[in-house]
C-alpha atoms as a PDB file:
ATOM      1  CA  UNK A   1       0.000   0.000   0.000  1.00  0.00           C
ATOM      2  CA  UNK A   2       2.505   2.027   0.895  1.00  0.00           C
ATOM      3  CA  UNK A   3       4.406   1.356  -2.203  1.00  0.00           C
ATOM      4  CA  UNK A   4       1.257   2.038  -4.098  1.00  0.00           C
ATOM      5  CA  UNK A   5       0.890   5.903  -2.546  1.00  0.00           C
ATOM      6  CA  UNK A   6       4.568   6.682  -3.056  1.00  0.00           C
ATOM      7  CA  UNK A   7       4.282   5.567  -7.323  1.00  0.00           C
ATOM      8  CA  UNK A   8       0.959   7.962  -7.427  1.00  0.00           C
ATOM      9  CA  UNK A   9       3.019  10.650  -5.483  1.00  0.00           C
ATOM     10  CA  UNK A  10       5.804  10.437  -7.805  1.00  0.00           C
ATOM     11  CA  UNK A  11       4.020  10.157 -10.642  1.00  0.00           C
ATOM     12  CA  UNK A  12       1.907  13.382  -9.580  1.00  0.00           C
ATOM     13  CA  UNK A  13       5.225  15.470  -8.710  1.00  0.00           C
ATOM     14  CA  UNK A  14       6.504  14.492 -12.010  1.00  0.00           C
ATOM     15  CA  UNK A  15       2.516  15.384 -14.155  1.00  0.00           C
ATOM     16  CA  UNK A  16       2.756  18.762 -11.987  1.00  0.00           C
ATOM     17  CA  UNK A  17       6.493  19.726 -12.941  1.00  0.00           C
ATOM     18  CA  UNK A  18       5.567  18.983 -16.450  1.00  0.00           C
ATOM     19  CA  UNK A  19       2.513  21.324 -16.602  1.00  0.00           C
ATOM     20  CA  UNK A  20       4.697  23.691 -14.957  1.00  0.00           C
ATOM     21  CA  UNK A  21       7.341  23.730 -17.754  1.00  0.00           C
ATOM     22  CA  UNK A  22       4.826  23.197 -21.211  1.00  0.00           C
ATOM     23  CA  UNK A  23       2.793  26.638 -18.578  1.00  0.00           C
ATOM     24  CA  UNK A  24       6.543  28.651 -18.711  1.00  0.00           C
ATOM     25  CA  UNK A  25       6.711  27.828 -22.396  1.00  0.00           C
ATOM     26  CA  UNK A  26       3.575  28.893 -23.127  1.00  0.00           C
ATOM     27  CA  UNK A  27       3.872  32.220 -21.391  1.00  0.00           C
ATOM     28  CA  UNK A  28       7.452  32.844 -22.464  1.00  0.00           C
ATOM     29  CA  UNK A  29       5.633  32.402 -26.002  1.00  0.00           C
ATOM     30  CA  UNK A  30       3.103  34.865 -25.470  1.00  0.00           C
ATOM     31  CA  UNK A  31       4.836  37.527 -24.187  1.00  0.00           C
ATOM     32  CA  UNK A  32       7.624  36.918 -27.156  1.00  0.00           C
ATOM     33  CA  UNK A  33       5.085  37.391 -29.701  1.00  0.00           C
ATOM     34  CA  UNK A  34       3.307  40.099 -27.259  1.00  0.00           C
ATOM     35  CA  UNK A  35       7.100  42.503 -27.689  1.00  0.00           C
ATOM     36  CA  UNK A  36       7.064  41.338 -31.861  1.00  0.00           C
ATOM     37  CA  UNK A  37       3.719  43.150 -31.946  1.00  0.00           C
ATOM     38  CA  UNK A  38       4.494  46.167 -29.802  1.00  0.00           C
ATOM     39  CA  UNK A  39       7.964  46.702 -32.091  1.00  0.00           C
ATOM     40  CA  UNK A  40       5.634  46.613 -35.076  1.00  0.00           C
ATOM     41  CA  UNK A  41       3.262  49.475 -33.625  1.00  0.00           C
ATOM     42  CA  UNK A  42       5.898  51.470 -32.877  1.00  0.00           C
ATOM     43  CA  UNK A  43       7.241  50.894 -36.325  1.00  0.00           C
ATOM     44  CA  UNK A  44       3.978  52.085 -38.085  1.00  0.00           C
ATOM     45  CA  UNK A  45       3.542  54.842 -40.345  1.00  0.00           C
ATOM     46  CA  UNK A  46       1.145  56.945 -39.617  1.00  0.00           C
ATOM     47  CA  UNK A  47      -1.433  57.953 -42.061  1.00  0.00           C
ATOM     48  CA  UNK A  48      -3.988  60.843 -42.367  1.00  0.00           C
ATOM     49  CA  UNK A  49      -7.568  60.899 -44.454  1.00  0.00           C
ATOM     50  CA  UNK A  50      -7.204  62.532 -48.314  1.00  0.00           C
ATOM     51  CA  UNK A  51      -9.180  62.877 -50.971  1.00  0.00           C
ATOM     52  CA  UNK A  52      -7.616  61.661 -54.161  1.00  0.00           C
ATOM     53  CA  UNK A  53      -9.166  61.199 -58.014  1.00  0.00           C
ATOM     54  CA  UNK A  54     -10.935  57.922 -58.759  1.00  0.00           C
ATOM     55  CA  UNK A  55      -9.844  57.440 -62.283  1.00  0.00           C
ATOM     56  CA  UNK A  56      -7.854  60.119 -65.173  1.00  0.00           C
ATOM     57  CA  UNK A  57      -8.410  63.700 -64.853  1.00  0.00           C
ATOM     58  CA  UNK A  58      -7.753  65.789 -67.693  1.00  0.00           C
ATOM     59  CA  UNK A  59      -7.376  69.811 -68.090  1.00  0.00           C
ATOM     60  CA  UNK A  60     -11.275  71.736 -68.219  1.00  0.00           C
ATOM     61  CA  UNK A  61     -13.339  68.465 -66.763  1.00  0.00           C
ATOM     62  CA  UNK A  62     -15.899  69.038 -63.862  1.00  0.00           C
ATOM     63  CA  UNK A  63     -15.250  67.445 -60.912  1.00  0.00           C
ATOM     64  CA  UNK A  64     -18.100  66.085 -58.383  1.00  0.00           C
ATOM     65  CA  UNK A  65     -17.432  63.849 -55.036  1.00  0.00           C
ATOM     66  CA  UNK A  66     -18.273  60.948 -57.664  1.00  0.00           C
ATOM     67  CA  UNK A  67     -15.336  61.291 -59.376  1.00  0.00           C
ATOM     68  CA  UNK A  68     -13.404  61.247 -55.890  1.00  0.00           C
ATOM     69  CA  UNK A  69     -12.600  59.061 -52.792  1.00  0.00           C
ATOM     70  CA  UNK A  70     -10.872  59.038 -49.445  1.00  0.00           C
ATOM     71  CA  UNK A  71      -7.743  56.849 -48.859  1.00  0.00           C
ATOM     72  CA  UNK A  72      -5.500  57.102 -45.585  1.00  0.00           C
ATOM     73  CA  UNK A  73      -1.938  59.089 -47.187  1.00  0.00           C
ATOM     74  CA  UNK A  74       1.219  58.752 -44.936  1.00  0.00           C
ATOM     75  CA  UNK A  75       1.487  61.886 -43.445  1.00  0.00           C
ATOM     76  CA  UNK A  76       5.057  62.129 -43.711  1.00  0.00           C
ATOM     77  CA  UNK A  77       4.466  62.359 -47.361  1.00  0.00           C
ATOM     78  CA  UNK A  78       2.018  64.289 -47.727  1.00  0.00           C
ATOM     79  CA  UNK A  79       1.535  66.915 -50.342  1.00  0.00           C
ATOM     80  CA  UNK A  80       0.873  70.872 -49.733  1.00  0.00           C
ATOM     81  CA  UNK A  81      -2.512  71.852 -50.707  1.00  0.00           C
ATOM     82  CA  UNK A  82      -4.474  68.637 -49.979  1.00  0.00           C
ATOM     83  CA  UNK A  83      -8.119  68.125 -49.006  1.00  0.00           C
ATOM     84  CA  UNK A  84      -8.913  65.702 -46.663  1.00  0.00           C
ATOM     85  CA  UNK A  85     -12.989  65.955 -45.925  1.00  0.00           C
ATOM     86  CA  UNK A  86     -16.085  66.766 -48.204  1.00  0.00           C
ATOM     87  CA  UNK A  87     -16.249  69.782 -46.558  1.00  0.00           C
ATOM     88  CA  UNK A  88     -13.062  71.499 -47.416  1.00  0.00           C
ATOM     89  CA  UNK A  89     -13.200  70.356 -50.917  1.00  0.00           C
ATOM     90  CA  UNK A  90     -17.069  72.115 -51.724  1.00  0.00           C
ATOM     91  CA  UNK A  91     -18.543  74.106 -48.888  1.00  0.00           C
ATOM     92  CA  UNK A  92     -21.869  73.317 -47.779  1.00  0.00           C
ATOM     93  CA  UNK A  93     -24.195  76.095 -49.247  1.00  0.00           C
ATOM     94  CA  UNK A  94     -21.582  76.712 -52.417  1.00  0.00           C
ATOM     95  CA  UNK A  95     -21.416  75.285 -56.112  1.00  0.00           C
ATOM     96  CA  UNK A  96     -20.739  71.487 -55.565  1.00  0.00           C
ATOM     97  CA  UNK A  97     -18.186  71.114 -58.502  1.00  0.00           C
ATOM     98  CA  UNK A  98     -14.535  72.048 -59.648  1.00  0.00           C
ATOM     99  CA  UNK A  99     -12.941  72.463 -62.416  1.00  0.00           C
ATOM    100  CA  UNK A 100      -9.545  70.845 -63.666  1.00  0.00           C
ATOM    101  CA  UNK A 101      -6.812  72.930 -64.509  1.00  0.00           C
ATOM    102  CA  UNK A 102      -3.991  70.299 -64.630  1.00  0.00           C
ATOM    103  CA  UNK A 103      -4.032  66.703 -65.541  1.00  0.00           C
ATOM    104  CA  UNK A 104      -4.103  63.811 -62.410  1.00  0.00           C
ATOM    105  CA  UNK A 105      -4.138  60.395 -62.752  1.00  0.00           C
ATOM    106  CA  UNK A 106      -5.988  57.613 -60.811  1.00  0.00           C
ATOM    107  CA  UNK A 107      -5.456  57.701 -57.082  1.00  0.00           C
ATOM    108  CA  UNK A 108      -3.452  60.939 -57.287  1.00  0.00           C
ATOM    109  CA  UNK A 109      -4.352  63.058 -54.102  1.00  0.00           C
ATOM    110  CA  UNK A 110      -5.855  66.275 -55.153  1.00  0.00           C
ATOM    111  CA  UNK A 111      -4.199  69.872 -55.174  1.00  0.00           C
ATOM    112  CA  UNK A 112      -5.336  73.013 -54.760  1.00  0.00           C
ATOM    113  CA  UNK A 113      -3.084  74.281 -57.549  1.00  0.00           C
ATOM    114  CA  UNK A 114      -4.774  71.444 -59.997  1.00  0.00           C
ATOM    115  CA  UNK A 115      -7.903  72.756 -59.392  1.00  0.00           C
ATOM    116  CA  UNK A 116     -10.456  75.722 -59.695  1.00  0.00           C
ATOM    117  CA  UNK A 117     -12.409  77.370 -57.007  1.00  0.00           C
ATOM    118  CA  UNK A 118     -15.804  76.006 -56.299  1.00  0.00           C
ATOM    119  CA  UNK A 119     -17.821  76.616 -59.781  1.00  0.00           C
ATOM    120  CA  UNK A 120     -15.016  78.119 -61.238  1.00  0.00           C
ATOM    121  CA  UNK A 121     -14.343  76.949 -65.069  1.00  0.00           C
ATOM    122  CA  UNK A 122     -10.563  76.624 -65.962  1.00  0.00           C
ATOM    123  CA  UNK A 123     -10.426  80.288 -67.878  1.00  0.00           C
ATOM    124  CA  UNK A 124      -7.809  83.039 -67.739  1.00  0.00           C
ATOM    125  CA  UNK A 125      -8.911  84.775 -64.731  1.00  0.00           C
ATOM    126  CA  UNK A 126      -8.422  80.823 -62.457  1.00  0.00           C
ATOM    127  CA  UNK A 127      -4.678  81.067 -63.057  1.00  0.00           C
ATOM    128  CA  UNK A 128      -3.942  84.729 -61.849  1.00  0.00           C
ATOM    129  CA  UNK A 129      -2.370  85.148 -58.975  1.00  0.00           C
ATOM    130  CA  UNK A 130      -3.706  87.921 -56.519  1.00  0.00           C
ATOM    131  CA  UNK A 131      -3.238  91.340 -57.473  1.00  0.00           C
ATOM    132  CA  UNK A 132      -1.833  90.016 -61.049  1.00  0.00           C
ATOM    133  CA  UNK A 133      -3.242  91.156 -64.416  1.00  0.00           C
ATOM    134  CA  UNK A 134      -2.876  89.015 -67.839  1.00  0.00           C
ATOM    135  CA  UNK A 135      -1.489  90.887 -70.494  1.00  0.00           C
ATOM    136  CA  UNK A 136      -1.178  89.493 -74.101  1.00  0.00           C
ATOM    137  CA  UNK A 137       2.167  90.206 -76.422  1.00  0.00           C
ATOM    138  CA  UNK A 138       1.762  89.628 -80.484  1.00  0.00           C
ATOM    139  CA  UNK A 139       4.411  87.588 -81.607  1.00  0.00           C
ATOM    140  CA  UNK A 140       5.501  85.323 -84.251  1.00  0.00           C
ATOM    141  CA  UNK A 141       7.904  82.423 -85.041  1.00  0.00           C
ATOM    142  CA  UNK A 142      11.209  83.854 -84.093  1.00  0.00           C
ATOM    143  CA  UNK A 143      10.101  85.802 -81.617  1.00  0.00           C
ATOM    144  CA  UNK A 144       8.362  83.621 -80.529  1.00  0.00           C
ATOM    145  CA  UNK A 145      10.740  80.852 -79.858  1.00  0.00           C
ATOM    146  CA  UNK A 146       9.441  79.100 -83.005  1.00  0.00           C
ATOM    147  CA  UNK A 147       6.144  77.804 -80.992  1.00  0.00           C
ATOM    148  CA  UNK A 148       7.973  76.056 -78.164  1.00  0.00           C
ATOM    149  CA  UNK A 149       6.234  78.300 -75.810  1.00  0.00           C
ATOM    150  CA  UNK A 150       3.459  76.480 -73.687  1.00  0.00           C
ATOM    151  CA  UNK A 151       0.595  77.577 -70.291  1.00  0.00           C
ATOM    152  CA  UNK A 152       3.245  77.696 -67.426  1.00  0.00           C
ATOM    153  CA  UNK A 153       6.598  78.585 -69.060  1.00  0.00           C
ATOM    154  CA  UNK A 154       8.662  81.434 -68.048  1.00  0.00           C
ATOM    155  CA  UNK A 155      10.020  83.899 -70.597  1.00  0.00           C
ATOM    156  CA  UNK A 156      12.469  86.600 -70.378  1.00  0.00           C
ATOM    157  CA  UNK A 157      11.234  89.658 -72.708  1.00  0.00           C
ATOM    158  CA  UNK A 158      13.489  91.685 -74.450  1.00  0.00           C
ATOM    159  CA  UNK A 159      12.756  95.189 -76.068  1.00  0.00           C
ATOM    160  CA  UNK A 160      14.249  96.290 -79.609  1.00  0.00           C
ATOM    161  CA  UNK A 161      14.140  99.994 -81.040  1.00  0.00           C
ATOM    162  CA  UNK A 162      15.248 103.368 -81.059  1.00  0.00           C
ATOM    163  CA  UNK A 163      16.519 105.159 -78.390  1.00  0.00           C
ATOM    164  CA  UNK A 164      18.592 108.395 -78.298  1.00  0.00           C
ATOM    165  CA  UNK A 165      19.506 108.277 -82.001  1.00  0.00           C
ATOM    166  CA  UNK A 166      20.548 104.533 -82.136  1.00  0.00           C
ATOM    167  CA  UNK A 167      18.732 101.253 -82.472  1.00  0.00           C
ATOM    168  CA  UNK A 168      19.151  99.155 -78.883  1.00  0.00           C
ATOM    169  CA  UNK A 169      18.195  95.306 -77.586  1.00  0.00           C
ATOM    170  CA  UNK A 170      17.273  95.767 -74.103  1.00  0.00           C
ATOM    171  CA  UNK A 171      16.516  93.185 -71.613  1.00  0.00           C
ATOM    172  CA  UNK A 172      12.956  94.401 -69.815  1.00  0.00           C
ATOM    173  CA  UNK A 173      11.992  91.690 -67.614  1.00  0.00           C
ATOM    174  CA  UNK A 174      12.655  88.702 -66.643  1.00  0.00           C
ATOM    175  CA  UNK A 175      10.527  85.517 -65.551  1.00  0.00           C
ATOM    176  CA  UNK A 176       6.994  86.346 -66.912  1.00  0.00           C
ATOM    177  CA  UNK A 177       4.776  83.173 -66.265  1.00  0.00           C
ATOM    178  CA  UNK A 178       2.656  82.217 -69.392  1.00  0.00           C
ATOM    179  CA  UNK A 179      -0.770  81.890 -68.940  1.00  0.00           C
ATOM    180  CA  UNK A 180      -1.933  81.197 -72.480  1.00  0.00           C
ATOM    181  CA  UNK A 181      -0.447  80.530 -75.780  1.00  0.00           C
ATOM    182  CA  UNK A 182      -3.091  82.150 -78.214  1.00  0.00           C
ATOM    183  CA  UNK A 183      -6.657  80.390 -76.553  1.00  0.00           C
ATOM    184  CA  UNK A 184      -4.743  77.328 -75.359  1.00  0.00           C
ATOM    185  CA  UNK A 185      -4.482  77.519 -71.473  1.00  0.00           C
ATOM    186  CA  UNK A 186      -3.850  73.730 -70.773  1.00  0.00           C
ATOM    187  CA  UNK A 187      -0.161  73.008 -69.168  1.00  0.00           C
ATOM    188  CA  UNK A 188      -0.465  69.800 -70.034  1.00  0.00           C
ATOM    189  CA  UNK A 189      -0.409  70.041 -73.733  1.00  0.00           C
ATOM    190  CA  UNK A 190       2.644  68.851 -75.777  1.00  0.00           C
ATOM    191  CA  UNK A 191       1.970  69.699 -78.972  1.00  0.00           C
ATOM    192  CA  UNK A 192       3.736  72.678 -80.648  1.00  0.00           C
ATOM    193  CA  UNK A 193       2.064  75.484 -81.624  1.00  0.00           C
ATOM    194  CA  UNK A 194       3.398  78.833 -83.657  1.00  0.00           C
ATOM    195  CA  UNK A 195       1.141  81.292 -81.750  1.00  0.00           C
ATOM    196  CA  UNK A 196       0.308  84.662 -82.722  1.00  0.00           C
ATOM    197  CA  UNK A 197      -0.382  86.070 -79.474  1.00  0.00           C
ATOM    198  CA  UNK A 198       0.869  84.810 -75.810  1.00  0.00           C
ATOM    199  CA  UNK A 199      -0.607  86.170 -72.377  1.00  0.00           C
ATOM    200  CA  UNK A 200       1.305  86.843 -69.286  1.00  0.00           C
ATOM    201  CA  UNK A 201       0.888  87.023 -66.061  1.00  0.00           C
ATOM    202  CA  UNK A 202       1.992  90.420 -64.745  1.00  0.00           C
ATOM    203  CA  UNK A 203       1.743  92.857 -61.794  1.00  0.00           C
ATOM    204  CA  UNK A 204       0.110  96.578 -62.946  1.00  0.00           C
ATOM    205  CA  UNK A 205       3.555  98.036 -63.146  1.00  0.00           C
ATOM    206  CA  UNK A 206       5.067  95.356 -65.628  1.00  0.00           C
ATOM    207  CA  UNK A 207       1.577  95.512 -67.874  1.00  0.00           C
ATOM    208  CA  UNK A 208       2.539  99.636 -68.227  1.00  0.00           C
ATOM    209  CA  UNK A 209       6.041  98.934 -69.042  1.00  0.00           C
ATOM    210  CA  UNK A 210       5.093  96.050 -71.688  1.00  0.00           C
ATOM    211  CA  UNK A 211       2.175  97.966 -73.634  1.00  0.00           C
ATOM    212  CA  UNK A 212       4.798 100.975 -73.643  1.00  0.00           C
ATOM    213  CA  UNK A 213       7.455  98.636 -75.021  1.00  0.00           C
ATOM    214  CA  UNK A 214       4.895  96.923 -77.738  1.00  0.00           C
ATOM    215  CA  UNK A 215       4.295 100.478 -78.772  1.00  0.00           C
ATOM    216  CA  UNK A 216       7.576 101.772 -79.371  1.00  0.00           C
ATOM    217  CA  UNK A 217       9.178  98.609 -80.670  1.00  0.00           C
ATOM    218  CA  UNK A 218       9.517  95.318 -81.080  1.00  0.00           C
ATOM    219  CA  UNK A 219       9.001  92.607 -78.484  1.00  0.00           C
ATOM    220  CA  UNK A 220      10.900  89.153 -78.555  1.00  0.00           C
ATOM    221  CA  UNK A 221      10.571  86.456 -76.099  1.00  0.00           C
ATOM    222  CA  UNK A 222      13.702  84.439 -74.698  1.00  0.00           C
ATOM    223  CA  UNK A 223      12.506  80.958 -72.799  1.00  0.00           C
ATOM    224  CA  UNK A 224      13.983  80.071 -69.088  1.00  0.00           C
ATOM    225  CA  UNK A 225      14.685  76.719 -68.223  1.00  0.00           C
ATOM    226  CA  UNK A 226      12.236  75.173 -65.501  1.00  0.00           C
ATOM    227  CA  UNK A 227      14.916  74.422 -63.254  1.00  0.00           C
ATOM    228  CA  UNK A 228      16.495  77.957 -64.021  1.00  0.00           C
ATOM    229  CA  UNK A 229      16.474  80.171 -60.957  1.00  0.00           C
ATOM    230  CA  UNK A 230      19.050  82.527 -62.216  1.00  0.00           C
ATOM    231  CA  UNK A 231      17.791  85.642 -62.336  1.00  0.00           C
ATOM    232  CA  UNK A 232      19.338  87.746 -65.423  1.00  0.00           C
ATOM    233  CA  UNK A 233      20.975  90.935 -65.405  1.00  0.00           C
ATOM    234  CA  UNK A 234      20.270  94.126 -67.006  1.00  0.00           C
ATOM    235  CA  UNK A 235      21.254  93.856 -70.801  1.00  0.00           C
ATOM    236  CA  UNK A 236      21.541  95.926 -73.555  1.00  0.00           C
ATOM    237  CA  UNK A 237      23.097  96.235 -76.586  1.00  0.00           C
ATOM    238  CA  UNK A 238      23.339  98.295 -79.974  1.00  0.00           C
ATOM    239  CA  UNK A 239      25.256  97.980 -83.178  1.00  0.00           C
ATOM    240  CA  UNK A 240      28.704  99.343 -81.684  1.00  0.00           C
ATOM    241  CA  UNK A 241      28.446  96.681 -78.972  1.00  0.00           C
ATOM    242  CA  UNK A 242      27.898  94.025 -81.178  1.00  0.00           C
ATOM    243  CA  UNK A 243      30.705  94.781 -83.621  1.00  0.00           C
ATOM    244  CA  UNK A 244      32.608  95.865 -80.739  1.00  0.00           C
ATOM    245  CA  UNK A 245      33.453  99.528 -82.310  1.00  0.00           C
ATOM    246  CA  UNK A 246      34.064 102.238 -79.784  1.00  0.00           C
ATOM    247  CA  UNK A 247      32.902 105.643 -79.955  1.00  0.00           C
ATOM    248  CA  UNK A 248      34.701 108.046 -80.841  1.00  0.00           C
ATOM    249  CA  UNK A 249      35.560 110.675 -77.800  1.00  0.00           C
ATOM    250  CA  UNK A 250      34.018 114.101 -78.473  1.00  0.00           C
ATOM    251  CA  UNK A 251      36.868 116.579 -78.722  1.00  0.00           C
ATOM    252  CA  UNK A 252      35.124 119.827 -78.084  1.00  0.00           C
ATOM    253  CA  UNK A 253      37.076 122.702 -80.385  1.00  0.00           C
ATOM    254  CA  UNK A 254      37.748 125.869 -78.577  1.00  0.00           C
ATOM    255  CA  UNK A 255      35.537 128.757 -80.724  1.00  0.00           C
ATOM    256  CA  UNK A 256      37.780 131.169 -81.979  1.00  0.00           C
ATOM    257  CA  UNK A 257      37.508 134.654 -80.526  1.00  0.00           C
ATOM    258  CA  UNK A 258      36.229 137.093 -82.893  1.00  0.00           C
ATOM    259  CA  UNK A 259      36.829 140.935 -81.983  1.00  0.00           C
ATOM    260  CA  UNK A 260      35.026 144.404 -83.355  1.00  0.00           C
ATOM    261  CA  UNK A 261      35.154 148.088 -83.174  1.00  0.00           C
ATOM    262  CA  UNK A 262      31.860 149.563 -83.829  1.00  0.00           C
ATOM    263  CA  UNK A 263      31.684 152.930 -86.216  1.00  0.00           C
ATOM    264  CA  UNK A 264      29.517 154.750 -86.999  1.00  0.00           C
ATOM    265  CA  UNK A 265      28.743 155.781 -91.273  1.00  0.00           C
ATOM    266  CA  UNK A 266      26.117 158.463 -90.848  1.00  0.00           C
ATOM    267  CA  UNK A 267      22.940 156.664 -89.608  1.00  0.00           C
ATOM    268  CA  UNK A 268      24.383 153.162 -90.167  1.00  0.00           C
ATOM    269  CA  UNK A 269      26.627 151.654 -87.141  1.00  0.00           C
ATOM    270  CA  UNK A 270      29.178 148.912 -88.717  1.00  0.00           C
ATOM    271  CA  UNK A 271      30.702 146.353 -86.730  1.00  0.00           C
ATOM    272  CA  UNK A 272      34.715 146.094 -88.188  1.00  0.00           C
ATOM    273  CA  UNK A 273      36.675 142.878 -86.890  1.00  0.00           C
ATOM    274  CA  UNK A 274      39.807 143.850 -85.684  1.00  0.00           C
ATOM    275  CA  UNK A 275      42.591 141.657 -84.214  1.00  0.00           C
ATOM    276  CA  UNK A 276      41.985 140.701 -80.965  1.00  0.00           C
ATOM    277  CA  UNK A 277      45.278 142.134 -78.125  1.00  0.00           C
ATOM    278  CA  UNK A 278      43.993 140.470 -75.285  1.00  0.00           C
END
């Protein structure tokens, strides 16, 4: 009997250690895989609400919530100008449509600068800046860059004619946005086009000093690269420049003294030049 109890006790101490071990495993386990999923919180990105475009958006096409959705953007990478609720994108009480002014593709997020005001259409007056006029130059195929110009280049303009009794090139701005290439406003467009008339974008000052340019002479356009933030420096030039002639110095001749003696022949008074004795 006694025999008996002491094989049931050892058999018991050794069940118990058993569960005791496959228990440690268990919870060394858990609280392995517990740490593994903490390290992979701490490790995610975190995101923020956007609206972006459900399919291909292209240049003067209305846009309605139908053509959007919302989709969680990392918010370390996220663009300037985004809208993130129905709300900011069309105001309750306002127009409930925008207009494209740049091309996005399918789950692009959607920029201010790609789009117009609420029930805005993509003309002229959506792509001035505030307190900026558009001002349209004539030109043709060499001054006009032989129809490279597109909507959102920059130009430098330069200003040929006649000033103080000689014909000048003078640089008279630099960095003019284009806003339109005869009635094409789309940036997106690639094909070439030898315009007849470009608009600008311009402040009130620049639009005085361009129609009083076009008026006087002859306007040509020079194109800046995109990248190009080199801002040029005043330039002009005339004929002597370009051949590299010098002017001739202005010797001024001293006028010859000229002395008289004034008589008198009845009612007549003669002037007689005399030498002069200093």
């Amino acid at each position: 009997m006694r025999l008996m109890f002491g094989l049931v006790l050892v058999i018991g101490l050794g069940l118990a250690g058993f569960a005791v071990y496959m228990a440690q495993t268990y919870i060394g386990q858990y609280e392995t895989e517990l740490a593994a999923e903490r390290a992979a919180r701490a490790k995610q990105i975190k995101v923020e609400p956007v609206v972006v475009a459900k399919t291909t958006l292209r240049y003067g096409q209305q846009i309605t919530l139908d053509d959007l959705r919302r989709v969680h953007w990392p918010t370390a990478s996220m663009p300037e100008g985004t809208f993130q609720t129905a709300e900011d994108l069309f105001p309750k009480g306002g127009p409930q449509f925008r207009t494209v002014l740049r091309a996005m593709e399918a789950g692009e997020p959607l920029l201010r600068v790609k789009v117009t005001e609420p029930g805005a259409d993509a003309g002229i007056t959506s792509r001035l800046g505030r307190g900026m006029r558009a001002f349209a130059i004539r030109v043709d195929v060499t001054s006009g860059v032989s129809g490279f110009l597109r909507p959102g280049d920059k130009v430098d303009v330069y200003w040929t004619g006649h000033a103080q009794g000689r014909q000048v090139t003078k640089l008279i701005d630099t960095g003019i946005r284009l806003i339109a290439v005869d009635q094409i406003a789309d940036e997106d467009t690639m094909k070439p086009k030898v315009a007849r008339t470009i608009t600008v974008e311009a402040t009130p000052q620049q639009v005085a000093a361009l129609a009083q340019a076009q008026s006087t002479g002859r306007l040509s356009l020079s194109l800046v690269g995109a990248y190009d933030d080199v801002v040029a420096e005043a330039v002009e030039v005339d004929q002597n420049i370009l051949l590299g002639i010098e002017d001739a110095p202005v010797i001024a001749q001293e006028q010859a003294q000229v002395c008289t003696i004034r008589t008198r022949r009845g009612s007549e008074v003669v002037d007689m030049p005399i030498p002069c004795t200093n």
